[in-house]
Protein backbone atom coordinates (compact mmCIF):
# COMPACT_ATOMS: atom_id res chain seq x y z
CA UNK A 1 46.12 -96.25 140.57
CA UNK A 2 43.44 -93.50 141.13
CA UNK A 3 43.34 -89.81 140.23
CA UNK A 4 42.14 -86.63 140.99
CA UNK A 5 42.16 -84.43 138.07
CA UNK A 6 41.50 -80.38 138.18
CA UNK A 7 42.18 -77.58 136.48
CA UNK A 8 41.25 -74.01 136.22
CA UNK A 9 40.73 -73.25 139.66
CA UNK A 10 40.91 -69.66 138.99
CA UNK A 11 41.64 -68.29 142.91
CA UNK A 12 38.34 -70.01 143.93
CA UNK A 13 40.01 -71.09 146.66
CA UNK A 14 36.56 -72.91 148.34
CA UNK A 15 35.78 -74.65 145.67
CA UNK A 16 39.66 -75.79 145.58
CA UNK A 17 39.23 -77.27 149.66
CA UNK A 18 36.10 -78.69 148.21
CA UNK A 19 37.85 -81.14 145.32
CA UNK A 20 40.86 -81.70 147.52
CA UNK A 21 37.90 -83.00 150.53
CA UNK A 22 36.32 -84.96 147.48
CA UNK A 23 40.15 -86.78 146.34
CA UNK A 24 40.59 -87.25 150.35
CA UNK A 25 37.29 -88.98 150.17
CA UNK A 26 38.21 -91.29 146.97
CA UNK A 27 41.28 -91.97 148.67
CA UNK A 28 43.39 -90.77 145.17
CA UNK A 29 46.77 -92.05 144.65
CA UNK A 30 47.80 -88.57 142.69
CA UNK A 31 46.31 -85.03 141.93
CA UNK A 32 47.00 -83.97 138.42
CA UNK A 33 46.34 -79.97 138.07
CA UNK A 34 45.81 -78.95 134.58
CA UNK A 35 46.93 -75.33 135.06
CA UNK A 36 45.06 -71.96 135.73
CA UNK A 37 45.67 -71.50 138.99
CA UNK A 38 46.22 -67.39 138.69
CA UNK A 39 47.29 -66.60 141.96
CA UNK A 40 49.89 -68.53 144.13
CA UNK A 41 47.56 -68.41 147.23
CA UNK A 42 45.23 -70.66 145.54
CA UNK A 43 48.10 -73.64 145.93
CA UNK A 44 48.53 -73.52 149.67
CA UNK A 45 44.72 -76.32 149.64
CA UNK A 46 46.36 -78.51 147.82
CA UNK A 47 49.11 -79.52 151.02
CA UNK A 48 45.54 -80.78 152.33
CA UNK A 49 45.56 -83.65 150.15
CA UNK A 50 46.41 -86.81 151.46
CA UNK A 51 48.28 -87.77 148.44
CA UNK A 52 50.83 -86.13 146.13
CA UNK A 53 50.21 -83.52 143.75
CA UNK A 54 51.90 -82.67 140.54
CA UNK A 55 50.75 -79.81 137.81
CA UNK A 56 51.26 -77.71 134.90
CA UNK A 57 51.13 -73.48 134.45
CA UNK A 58 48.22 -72.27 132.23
CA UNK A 59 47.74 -69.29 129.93
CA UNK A 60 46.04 -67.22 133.30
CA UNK A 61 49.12 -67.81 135.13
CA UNK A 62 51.41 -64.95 135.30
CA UNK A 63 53.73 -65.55 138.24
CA UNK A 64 54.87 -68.84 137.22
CA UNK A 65 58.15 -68.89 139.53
CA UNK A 66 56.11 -68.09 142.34
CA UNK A 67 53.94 -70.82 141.66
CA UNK A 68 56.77 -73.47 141.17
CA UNK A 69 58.25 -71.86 144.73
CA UNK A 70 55.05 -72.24 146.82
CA UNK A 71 54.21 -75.53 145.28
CA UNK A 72 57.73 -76.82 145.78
CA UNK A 73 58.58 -77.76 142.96
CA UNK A 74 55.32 -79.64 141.99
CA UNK A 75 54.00 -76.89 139.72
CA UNK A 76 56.08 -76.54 136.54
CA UNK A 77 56.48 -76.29 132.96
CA UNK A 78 53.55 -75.93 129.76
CA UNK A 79 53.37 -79.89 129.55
CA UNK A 80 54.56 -83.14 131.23
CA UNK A 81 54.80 -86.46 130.31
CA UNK A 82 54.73 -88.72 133.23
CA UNK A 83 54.44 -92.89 133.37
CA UNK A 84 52.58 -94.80 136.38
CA UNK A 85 52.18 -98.33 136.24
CA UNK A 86 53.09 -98.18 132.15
CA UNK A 87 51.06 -96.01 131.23
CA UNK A 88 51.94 -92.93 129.73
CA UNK A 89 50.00 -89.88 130.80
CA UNK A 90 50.46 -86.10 128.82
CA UNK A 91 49.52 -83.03 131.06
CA UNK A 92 48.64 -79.50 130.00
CA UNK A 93 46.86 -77.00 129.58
CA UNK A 94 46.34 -76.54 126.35
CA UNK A 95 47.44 -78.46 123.20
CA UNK A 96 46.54 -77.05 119.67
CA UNK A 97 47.85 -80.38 118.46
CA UNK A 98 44.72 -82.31 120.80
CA UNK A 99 43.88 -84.47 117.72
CA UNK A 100 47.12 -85.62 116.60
CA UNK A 101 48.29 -86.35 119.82
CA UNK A 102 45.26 -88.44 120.78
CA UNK A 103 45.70 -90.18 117.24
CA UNK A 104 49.52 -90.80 117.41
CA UNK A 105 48.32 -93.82 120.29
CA UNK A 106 51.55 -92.49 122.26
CA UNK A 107 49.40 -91.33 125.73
CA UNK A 108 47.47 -93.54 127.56
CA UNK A 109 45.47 -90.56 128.94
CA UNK A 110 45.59 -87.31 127.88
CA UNK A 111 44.54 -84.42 130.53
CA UNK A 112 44.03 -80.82 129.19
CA UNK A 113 42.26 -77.98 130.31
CA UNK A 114 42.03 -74.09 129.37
CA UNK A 115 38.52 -74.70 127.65
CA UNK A 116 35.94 -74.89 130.97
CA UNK A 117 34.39 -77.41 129.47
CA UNK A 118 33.97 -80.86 130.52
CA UNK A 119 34.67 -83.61 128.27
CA UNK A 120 35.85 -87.59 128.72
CA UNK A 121 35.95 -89.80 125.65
CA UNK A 122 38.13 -92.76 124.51
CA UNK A 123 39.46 -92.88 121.43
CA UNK A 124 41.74 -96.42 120.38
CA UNK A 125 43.64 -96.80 123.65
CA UNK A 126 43.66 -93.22 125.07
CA UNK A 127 40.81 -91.76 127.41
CA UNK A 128 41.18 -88.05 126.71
CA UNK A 129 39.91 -85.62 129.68
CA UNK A 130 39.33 -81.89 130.37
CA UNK A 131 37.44 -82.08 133.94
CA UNK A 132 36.37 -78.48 132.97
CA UNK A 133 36.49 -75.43 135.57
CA UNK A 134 37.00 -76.14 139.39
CA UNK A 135 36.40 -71.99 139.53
CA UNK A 136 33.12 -72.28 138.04
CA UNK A 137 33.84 -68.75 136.97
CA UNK A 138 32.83 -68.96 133.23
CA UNK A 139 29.86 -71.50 133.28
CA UNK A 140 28.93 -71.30 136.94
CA UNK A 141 29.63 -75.36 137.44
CA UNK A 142 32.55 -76.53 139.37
CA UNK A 143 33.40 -80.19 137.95
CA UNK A 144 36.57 -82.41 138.64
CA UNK A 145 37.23 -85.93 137.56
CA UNK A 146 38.27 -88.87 139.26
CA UNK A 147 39.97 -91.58 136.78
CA UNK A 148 41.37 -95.44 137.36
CA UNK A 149 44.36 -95.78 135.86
CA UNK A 150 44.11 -99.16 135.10
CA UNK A 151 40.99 -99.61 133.69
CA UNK A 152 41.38 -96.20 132.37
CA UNK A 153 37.56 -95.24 133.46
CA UNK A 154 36.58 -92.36 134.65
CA UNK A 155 33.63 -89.61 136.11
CA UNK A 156 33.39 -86.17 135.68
CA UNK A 157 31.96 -85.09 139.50
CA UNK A 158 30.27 -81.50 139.92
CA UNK A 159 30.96 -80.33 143.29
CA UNK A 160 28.21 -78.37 145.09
């Protein structure tokens, strides 16, 4: 199984059309949005994928029912555990419990955002990944990541 992985997006809406063209291109399986969309508006790209999407609110998001209600239902909640193929995968935005959650061996991968910054690195049995800022607001790069689920590999991709 292949993913798309994004998160703070941040109402750059061009930059959003430009990751969901990228996961079109990889041919994803599943989009996993690690929060900070802001606006609603910004979720209307992600219908353009050509594969489900599923996501969690982040600390920039204010109207979270509006966000569950455009994204019907796909956008919800802090965290979310989720399985695919028996592996366990823990989504959100931010965790101030990273460590012990990546040492506990529970997750299989572990996808977090809030910090901007880009960062993939395995640790026992879990890949842990923040595909830093879609918006390229903060550090001016707009990266994503595309992960296999079963070989739990993955690349961070900077979109022009």
């Amino acid at each position: 199984m292949k993913l798309g992985i994004l998160s703070d997006t941040h109402d750059n809406v061009p930059q959003v059309r430009k990751a969901v063209a990228l996961f079109n291109r990889e041919m994803v399986d599943l989009v996993l949005h690690a929060g900070d969309y802001v606006a609603p508006f910004s979720v209307k790209p992600l219908f353009e994928l050509q594969c489900d999407f599923m996501g969690v609110w982040g600390n920039n998001d204010g109207d979270k029912m509006a966000l569950h209600r455009i994204s019907q239902g796909k956008i919800e909640q802090t965290f979310r555990q989720e399985e695919y193929d028996g592996k366990k995968i823990l989504l959100g935005h931010y965790f101030e419990t990273l460590d012990a959650l990546v040492a506990s061996q529970a997750y299989s991968l572990i996808v977090y955002g809030h910090t901007h910054e880009p960062e993939m690195r395995k640790q026992g049995q879990t890949l842990v990944l923040n595909p830093g800022e879609c918006g390229a607001w903060l550090y001016g790069e707009s990266t994503v990541a595309v992960v296999d689920l079963d070989s739990l590999e993955g690349e961070i991709v900077t979109l022009p």
